[in-house]
PDB file of N, CA and C in Angstrom:
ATOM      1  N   UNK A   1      15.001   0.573 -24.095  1.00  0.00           N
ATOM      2  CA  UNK A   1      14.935   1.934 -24.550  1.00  0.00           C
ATOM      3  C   UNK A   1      14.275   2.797 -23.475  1.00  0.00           C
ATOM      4  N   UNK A   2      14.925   3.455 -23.349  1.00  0.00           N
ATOM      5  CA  UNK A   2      14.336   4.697 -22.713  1.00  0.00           C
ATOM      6  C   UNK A   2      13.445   6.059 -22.917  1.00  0.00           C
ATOM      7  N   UNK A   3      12.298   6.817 -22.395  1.00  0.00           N
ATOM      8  CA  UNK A   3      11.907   7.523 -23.296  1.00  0.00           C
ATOM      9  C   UNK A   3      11.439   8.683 -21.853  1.00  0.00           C
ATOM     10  N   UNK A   4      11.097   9.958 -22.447  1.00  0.00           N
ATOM     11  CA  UNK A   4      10.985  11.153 -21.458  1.00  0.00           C
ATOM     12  C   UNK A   4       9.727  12.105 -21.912  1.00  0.00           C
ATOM     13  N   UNK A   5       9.212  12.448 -21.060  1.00  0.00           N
ATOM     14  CA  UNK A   5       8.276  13.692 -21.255  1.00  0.00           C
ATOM     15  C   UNK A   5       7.646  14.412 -20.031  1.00  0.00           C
ATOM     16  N   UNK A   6       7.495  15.618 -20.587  1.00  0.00           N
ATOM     17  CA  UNK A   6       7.514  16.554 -18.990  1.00  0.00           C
ATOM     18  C   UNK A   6       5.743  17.046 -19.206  1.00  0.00           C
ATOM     19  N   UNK A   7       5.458  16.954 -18.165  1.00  0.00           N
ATOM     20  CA  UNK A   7       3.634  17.445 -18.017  1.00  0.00           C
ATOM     21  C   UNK A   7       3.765  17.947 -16.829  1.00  0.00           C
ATOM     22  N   UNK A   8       2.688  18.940 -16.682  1.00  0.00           N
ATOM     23  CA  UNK A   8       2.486  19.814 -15.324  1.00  0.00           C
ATOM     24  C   UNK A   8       1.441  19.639 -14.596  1.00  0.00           C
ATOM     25  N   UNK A   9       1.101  20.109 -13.666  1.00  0.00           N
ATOM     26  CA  UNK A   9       0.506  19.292 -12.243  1.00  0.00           C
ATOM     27  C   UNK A   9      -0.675  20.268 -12.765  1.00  0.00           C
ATOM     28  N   UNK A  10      -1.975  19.760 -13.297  1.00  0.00           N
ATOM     29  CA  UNK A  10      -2.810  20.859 -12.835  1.00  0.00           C
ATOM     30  C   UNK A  10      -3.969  21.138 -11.614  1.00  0.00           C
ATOM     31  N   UNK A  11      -3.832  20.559 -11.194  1.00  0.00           N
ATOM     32  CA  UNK A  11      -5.134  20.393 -10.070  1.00  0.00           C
ATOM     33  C   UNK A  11      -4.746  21.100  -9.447  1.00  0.00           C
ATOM     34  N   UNK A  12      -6.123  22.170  -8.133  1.00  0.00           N
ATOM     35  CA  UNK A  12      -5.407  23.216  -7.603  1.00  0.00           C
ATOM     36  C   UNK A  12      -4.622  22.557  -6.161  1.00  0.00           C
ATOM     37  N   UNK A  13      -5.107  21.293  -6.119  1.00  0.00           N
ATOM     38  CA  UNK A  13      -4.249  21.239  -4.805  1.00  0.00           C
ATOM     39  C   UNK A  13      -3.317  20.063  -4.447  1.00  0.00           C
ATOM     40  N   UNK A  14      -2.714  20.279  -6.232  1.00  0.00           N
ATOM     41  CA  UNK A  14      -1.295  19.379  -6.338  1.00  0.00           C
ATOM     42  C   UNK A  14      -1.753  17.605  -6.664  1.00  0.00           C
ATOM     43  N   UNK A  15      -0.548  16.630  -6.619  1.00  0.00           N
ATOM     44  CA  UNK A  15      -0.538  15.605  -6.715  1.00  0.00           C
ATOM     45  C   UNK A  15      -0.603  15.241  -4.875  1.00  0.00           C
ATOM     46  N   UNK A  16      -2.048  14.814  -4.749  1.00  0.00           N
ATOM     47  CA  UNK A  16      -2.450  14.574  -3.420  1.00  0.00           C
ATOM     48  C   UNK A  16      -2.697  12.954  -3.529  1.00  0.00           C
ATOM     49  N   UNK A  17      -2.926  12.904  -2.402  1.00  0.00           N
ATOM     50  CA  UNK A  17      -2.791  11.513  -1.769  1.00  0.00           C
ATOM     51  C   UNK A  17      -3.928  10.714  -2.947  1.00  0.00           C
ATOM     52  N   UNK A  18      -4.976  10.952  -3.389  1.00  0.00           N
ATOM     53  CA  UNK A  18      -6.059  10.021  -3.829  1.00  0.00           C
ATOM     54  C   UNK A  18      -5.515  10.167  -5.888  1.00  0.00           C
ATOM     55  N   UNK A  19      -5.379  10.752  -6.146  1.00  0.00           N
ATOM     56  CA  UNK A  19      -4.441  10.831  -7.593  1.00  0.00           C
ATOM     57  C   UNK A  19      -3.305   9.764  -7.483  1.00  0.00           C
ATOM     58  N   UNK A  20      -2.572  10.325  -6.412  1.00  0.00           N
ATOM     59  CA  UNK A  20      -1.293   9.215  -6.506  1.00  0.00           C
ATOM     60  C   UNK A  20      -1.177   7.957  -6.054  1.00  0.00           C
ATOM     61  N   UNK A  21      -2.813   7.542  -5.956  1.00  0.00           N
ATOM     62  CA  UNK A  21      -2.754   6.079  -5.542  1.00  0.00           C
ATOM     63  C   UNK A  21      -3.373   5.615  -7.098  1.00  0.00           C
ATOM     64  N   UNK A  22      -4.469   6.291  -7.781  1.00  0.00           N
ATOM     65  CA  UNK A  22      -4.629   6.419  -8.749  1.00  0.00           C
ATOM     66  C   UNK A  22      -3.795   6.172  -9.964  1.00  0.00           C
ATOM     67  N   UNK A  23      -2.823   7.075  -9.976  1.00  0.00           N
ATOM     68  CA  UNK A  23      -1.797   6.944 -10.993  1.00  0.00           C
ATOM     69  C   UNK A  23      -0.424   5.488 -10.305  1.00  0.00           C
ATOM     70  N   UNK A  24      -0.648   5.051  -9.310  1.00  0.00           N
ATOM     71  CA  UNK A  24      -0.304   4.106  -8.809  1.00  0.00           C
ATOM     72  C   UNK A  24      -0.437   2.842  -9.327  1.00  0.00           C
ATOM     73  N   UNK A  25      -1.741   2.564  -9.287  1.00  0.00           N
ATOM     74  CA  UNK A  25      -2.435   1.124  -9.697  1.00  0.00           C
ATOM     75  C   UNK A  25      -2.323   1.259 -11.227  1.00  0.00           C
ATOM     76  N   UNK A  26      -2.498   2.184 -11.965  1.00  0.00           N
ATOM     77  CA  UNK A  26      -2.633   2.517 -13.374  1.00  0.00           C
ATOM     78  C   UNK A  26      -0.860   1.836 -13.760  1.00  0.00           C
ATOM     79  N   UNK A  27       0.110   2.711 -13.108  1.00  0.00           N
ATOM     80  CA  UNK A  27       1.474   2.180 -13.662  1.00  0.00           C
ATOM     81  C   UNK A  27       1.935   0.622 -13.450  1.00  0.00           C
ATOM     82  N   UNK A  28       1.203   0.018 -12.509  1.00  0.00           N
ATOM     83  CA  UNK A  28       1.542  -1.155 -11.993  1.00  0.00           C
ATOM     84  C   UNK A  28       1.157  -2.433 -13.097  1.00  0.00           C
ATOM     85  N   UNK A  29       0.224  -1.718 -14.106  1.00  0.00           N
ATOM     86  CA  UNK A  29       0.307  -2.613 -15.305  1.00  0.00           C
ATOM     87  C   UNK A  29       0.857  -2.702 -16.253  1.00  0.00           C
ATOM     88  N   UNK A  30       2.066  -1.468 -16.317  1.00  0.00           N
ATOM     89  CA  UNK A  30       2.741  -2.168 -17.495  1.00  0.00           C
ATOM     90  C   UNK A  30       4.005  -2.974 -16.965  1.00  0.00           C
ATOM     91  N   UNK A  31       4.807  -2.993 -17.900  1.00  0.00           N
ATOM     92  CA  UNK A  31       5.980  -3.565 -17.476  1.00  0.00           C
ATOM     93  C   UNK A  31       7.289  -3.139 -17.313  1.00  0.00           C
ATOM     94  N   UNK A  32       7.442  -1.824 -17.947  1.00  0.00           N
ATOM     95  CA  UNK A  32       8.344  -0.808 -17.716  1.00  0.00           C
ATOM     96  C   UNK A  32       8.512  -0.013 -16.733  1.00  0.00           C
ATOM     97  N   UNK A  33       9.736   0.020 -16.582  1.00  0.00           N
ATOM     98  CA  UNK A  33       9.653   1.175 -14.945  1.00  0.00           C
ATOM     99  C   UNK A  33       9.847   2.288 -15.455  1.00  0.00           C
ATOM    100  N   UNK A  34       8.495   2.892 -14.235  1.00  0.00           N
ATOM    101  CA  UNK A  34       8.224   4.163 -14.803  1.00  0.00           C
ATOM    102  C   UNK A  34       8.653   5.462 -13.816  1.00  0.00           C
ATOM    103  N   UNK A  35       8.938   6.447 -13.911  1.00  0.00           N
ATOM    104  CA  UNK A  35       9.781   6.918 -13.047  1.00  0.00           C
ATOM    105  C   UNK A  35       9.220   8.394 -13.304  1.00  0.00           C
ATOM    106  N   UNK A  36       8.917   9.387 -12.045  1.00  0.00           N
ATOM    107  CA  UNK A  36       8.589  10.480 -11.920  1.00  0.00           C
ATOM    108  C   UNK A  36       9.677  11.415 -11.395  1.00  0.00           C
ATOM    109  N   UNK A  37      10.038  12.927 -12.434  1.00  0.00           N
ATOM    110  CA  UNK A  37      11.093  13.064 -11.338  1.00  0.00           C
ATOM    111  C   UNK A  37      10.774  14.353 -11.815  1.00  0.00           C
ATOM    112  N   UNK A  38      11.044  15.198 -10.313  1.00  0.00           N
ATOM    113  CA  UNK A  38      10.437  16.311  -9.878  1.00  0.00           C
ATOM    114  C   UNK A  38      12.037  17.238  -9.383  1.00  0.00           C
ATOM    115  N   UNK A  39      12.720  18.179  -9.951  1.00  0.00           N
ATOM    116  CA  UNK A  39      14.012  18.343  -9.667  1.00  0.00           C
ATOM    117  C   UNK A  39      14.654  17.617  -9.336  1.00  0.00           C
ATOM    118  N   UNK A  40      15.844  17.491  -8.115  1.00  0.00           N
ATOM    119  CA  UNK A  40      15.996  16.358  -7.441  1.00  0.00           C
ATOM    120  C   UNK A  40      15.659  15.294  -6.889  1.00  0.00           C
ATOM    121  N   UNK A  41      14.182  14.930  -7.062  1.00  0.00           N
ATOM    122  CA  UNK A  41      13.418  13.869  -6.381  1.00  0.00           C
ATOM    123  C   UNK A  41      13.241  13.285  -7.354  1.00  0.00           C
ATOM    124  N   UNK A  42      13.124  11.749  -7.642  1.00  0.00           N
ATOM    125  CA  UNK A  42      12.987  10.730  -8.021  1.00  0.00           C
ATOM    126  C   UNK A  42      11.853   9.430  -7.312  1.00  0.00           C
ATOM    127  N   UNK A  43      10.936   9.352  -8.284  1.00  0.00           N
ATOM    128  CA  UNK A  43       9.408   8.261  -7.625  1.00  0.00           C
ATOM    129  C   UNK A  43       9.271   7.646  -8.848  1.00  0.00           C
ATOM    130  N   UNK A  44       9.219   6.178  -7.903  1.00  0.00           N
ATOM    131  CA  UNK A  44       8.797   5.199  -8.357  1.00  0.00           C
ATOM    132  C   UNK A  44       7.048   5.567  -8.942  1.00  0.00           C
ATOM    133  N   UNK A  45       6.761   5.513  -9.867  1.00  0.00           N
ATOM    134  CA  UNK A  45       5.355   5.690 -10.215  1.00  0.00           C
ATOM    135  C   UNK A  45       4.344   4.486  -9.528  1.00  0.00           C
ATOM    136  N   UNK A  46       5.420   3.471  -9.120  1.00  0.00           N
ATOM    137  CA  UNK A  46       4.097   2.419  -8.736  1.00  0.00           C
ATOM    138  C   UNK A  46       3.807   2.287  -7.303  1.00  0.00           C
ATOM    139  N   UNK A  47       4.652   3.434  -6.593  1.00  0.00           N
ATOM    140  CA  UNK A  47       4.565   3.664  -5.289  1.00  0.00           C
ATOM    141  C   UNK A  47       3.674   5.015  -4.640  1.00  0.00           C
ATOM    142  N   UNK A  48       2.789   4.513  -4.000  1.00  0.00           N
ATOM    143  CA  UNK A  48       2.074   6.293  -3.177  1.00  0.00           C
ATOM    144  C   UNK A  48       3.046   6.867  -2.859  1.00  0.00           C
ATOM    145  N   UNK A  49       3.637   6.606  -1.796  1.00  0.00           N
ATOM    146  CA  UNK A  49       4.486   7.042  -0.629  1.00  0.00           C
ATOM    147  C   UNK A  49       5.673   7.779  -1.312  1.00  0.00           C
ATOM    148  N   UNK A  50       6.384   7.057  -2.795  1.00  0.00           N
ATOM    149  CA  UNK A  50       7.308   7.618  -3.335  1.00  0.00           C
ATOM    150  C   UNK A  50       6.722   8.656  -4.312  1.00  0.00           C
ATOM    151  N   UNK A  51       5.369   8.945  -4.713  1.00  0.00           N
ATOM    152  CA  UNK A  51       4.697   9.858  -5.429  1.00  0.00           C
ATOM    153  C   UNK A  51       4.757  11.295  -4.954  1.00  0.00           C
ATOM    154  N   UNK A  52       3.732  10.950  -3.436  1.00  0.00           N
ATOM    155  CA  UNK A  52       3.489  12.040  -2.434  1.00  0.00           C
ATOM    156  C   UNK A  52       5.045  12.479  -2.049  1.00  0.00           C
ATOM    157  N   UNK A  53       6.168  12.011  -2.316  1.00  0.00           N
ATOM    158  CA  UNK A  53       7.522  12.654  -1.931  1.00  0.00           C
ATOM    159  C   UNK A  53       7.772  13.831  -2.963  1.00  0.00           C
ATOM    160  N   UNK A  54       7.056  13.557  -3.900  1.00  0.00           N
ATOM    161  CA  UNK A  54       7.431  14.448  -4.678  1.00  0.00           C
ATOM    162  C   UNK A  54       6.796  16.039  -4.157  1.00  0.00           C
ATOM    163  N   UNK A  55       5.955  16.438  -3.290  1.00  0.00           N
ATOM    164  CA  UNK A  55       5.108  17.391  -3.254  1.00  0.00           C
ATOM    165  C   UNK A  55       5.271  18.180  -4.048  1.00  0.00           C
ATOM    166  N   UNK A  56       4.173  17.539  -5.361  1.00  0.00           N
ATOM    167  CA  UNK A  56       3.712  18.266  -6.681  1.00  0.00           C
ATOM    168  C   UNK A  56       2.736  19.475  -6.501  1.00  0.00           C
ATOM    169  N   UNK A  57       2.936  20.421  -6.622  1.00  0.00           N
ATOM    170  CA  UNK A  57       1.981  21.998  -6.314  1.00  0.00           C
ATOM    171  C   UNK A  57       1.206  22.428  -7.763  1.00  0.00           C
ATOM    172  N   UNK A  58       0.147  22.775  -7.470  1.00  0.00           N
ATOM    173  CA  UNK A  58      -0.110  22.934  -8.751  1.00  0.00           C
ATOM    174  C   UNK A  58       0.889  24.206  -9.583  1.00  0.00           C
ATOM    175  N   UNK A  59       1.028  23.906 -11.194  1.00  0.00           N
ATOM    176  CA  UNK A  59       1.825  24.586 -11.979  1.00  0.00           C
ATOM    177  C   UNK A  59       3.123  23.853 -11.736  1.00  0.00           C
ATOM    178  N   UNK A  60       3.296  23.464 -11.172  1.00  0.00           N
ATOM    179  CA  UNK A  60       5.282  22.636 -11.043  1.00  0.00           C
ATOM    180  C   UNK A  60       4.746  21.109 -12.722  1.00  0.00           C
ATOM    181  N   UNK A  61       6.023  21.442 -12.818  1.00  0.00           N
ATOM    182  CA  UNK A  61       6.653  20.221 -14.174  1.00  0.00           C
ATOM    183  C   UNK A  61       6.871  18.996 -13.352  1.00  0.00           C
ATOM    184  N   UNK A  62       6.401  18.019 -14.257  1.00  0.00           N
ATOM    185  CA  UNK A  62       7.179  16.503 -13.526  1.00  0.00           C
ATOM    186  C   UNK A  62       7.953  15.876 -15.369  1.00  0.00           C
ATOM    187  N   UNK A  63       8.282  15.492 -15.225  1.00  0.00           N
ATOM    188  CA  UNK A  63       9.022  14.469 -16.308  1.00  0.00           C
ATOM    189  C   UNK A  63       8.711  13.061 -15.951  1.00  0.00           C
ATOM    190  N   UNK A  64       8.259  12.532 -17.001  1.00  0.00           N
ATOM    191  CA  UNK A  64       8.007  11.235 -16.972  1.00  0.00           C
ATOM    192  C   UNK A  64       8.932  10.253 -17.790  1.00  0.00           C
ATOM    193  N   UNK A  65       9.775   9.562 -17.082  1.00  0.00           N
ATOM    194  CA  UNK A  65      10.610   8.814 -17.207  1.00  0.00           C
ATOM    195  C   UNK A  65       9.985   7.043 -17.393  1.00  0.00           C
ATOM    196  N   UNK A  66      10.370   6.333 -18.664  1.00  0.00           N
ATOM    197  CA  UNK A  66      10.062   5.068 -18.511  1.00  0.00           C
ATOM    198  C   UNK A  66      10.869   4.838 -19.304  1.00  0.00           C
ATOM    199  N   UNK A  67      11.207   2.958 -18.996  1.00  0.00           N
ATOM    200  CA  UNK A  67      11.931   2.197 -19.575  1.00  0.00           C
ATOM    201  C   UNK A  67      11.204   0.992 -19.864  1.00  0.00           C
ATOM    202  N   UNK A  68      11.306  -0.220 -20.956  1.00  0.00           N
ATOM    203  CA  UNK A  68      10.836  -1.473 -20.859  1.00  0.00           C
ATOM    204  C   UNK A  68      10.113  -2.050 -21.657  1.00  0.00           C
ATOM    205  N   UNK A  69       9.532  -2.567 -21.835  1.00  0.00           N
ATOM    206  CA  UNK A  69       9.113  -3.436 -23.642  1.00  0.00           C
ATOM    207  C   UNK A  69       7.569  -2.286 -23.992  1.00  0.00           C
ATOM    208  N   UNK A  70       7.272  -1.608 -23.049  1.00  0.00           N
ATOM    209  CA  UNK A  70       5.854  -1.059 -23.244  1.00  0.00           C
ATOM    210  C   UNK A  70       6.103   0.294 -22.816  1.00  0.00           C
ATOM    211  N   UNK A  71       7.181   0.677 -23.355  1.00  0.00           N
ATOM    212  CA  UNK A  71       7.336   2.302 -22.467  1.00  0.00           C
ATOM    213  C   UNK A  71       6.695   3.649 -23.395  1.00  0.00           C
ATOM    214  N   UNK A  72       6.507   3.341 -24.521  1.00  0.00           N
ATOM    215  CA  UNK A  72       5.328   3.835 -25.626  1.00  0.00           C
ATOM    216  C   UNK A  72       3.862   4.406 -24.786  1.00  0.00           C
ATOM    217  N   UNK A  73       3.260   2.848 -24.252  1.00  0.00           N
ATOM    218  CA  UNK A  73       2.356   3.038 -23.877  1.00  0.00           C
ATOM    219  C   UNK A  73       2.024   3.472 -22.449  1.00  0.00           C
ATOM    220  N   UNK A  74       3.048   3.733 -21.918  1.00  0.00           N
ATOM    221  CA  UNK A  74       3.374   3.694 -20.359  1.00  0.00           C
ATOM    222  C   UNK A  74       3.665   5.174 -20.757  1.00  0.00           C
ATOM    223  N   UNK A  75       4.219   6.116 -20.906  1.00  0.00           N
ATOM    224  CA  UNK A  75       4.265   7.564 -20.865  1.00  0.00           C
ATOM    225  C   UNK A  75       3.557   7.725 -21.323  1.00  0.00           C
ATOM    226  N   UNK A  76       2.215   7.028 -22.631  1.00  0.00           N
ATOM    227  CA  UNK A  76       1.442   8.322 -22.857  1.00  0.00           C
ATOM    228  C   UNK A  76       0.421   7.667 -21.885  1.00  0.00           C
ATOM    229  N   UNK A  77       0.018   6.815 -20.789  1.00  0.00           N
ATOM    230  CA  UNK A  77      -0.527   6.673 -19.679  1.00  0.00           C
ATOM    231  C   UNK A  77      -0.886   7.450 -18.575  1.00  0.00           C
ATOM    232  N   UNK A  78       0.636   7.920 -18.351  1.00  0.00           N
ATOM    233  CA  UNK A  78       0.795   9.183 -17.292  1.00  0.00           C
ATOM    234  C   UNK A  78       0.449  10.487 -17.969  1.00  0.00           C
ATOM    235  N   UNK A  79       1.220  10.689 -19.156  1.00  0.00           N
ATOM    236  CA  UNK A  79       0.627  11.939 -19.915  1.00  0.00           C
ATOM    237  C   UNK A  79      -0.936  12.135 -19.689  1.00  0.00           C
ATOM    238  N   UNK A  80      -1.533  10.670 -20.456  1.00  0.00           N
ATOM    239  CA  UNK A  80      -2.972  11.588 -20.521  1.00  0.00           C
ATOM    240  C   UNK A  80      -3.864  11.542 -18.758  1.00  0.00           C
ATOM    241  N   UNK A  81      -3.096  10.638 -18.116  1.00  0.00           N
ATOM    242  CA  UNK A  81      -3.333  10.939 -16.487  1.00  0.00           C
ATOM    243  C   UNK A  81      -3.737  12.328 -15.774  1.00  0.00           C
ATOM    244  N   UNK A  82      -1.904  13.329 -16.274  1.00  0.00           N
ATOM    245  CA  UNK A  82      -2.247  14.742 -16.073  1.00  0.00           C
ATOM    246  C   UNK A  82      -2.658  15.490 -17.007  1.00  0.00           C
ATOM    247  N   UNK A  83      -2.717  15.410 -18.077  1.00  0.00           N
ATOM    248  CA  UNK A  83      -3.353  15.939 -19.384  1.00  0.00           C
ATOM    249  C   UNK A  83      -4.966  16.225 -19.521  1.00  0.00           C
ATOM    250  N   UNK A  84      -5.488  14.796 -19.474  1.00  0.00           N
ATOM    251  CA  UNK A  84      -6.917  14.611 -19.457  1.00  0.00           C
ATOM    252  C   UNK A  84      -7.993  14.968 -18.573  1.00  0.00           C
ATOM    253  N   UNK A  85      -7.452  15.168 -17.280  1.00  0.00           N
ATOM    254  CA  UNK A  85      -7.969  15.560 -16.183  1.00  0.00           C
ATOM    255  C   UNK A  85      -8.390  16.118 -15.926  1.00  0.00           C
ATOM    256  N   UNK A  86      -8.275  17.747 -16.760  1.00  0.00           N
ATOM    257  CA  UNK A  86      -9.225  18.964 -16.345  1.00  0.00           C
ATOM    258  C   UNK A  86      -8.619  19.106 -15.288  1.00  0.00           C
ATOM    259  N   UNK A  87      -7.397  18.793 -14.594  1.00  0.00           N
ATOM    260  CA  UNK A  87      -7.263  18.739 -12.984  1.00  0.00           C
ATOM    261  C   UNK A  87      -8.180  18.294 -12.168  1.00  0.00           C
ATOM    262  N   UNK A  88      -8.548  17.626 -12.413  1.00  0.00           N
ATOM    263  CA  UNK A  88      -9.494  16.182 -11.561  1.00  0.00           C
ATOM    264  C   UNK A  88      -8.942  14.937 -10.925  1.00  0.00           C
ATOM    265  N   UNK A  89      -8.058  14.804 -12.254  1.00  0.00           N
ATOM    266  CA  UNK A  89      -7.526  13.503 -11.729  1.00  0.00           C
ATOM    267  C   UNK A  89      -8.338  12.270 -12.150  1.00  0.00           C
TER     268      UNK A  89
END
């Protein structure tokens, strides 16, 4: 099953390098692939390198894409990632 939800970048200076290693290690425990996609760009959530492709600005939408026996708990992961943050991270 597949499942979707869109959250926005709040920090003022985007999805930067130390968040997206952050939200990196965090996705790498479930078991569903989890998938970030930013208009045309598409990231692996369990990758930096494919995160930082996204150059997330603050106020831009991402959609959070997951699939896989735990994808319940795997989007609201990322949700409360950018949610909870205060833009902290």
């Amino acid at each position: 099953m597949q499942k979707e939800k869109t959250v926005y970048i709040r920090n003022e200076y985007g999805l930067h390098a130390r968040p997206a290693a952050q939200l990196a290690r965090k996705a790498a425990d479930y078991n569903s692939e989890i998938s970030l996609v930013m208009g045309d760009v598409k990231a692996d959530a369990r990758s930096v390198l494919e995160i930082l492709s996204l150059a997330a600005v603050q106020g831009k939408s991402i959609t959070i894409r997951a699939e896989g026996p735990d994808v319940d708990s795997a989007i609201e992961m990322v949700e409360n990632f950018f949610s909870n943050s205060n833009g902290d991270y």
